[in-house]
C-alpha atoms as a PDB file:
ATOM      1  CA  UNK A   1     -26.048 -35.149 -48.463  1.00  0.00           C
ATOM      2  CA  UNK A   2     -22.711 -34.387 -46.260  1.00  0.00           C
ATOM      3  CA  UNK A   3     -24.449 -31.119 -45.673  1.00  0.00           C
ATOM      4  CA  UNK A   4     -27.651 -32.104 -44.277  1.00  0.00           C
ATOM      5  CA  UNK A   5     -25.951 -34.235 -41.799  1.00  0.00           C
ATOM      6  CA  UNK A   6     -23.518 -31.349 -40.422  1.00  0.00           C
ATOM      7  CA  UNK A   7     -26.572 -29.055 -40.123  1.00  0.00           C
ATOM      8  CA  UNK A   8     -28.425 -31.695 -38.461  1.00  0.00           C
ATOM      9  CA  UNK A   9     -25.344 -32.730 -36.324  1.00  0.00           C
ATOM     10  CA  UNK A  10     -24.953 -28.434 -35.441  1.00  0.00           C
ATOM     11  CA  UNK A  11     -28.563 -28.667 -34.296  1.00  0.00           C
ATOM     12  CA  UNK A  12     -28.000 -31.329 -31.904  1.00  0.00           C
ATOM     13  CA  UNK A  13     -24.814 -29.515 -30.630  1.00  0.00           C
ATOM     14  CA  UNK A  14     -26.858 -26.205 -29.766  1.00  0.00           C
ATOM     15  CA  UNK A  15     -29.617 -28.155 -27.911  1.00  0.00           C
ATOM     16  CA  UNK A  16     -28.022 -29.641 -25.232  1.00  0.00           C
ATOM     17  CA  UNK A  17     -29.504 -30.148 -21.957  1.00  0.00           C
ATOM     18  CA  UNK A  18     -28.749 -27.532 -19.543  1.00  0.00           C
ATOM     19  CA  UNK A  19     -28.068 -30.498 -16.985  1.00  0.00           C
ATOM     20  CA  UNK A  20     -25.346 -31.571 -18.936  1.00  0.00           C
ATOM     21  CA  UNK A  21     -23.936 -28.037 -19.454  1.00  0.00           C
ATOM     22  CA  UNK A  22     -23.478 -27.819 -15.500  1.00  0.00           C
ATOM     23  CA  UNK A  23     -21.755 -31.354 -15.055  1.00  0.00           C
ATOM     24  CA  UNK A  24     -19.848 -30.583 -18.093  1.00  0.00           C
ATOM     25  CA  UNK A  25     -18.902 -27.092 -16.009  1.00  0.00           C
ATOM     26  CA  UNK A  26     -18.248 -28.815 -13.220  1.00  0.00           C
ATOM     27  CA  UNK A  27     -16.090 -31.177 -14.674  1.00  0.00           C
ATOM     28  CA  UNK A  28     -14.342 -28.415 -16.458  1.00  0.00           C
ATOM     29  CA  UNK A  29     -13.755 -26.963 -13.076  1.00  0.00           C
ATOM     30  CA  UNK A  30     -11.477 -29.896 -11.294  1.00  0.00           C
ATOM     31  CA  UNK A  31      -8.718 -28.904 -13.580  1.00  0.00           C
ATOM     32  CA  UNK A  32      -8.171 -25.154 -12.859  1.00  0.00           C
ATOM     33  CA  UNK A  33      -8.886 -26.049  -9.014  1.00  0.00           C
ATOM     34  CA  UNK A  34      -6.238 -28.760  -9.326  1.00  0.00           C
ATOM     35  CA  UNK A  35      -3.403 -26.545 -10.981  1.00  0.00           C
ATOM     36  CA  UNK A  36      -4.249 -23.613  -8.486  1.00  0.00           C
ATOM     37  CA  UNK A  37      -3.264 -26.287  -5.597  1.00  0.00           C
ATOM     38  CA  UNK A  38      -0.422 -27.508  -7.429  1.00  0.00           C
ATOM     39  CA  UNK A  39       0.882 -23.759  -8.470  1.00  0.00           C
ATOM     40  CA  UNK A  40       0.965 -22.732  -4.499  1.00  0.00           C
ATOM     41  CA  UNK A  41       2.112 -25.816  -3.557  1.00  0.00           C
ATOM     42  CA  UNK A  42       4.690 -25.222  -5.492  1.00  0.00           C
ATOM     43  CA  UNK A  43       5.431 -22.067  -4.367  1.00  0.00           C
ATOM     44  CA  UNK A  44       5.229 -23.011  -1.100  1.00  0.00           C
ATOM     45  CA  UNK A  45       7.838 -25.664  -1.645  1.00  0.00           C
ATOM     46  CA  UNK A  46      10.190 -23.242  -3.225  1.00  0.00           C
ATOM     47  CA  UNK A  47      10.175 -20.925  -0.776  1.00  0.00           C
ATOM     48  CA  UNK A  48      10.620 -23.136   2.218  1.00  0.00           C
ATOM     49  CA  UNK A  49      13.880 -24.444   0.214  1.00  0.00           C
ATOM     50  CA  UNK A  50      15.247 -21.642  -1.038  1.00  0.00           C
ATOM     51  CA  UNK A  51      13.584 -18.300   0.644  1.00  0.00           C
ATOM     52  CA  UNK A  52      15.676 -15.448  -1.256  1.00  0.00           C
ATOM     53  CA  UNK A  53      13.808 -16.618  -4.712  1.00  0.00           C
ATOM     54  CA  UNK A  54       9.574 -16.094  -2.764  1.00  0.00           C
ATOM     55  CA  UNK A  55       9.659 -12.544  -4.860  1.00  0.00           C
ATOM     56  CA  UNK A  56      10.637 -14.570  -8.078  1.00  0.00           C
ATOM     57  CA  UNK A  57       8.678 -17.170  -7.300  1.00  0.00           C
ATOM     58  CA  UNK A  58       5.543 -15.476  -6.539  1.00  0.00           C
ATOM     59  CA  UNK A  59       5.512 -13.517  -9.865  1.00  0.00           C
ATOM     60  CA  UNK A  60       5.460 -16.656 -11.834  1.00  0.00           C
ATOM     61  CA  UNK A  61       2.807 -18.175  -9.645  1.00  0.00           C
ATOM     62  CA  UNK A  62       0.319 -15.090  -9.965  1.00  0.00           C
ATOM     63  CA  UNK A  63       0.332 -15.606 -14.059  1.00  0.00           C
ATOM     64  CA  UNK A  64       0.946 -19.227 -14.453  1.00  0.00           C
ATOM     65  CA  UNK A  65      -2.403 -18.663 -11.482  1.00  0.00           C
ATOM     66  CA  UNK A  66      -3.751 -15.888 -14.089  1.00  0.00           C
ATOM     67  CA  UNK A  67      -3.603 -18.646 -17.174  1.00  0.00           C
ATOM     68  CA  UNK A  68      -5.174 -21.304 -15.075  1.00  0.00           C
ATOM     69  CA  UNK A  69      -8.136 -19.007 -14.106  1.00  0.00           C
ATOM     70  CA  UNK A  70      -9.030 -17.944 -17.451  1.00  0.00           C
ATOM     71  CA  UNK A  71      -9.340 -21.839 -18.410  1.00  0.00           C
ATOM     72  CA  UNK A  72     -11.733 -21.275 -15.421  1.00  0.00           C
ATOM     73  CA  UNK A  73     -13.680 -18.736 -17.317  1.00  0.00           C
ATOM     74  CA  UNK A  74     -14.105 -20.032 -20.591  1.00  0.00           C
ATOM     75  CA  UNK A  75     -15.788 -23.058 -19.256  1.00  0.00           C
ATOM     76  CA  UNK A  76     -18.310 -20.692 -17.763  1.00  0.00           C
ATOM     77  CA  UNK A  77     -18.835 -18.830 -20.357  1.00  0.00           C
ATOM     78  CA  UNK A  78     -19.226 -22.036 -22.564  1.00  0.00           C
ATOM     79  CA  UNK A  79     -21.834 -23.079 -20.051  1.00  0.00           C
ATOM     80  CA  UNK A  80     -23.935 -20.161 -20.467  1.00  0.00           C
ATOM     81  CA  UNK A  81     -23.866 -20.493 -24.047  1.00  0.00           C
ATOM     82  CA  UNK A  82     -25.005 -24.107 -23.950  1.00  0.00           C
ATOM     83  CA  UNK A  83     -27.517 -23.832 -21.165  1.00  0.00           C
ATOM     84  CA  UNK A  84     -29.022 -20.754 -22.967  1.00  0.00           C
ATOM     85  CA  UNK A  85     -29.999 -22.993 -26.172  1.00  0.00           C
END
């Protein structure tokens, strides 16, 4: 019986709207745009207070801004596969 309802409840996961694919995209999207602010921002802060550490900081901004982006990608990539149900 336990299997019938997990195929059932794997059906209704692989038709989703493709509406709700893009609002769930776009809602996947604040975060990454919000940490990309926050990671130059911070940079930006360190640098005014303490210019000898930019090339330091700058490094750790472009893969903390690297990690953010990919977060980035897999919600696109889990939009196309929903919208393409």
């Amino acid at each position: 019986m336990s299997n019938i309802v997990l195929a059932q409840a794997a059906e209704a996961a692989t038709n989703i709207n493709p509406g709700l694919a893009a609002i769930g995209y776009g809602l996947g999207a604040i975060g990454p745009g919000v940490g990309v602010g926050l990671i130059w921002a911070a940079v930006i802060n360190g640098t005014a207070r303490q210019p000898e550490a930019q090339g330091q900081l700058q490094g750790i901004a472009w893969i903390s801004f690297v990690l953010v982006e990919v977060l980035a990608l897999i919600g696109l990539v889990v939009y196309f596969i929903a919208s393409a149900a």
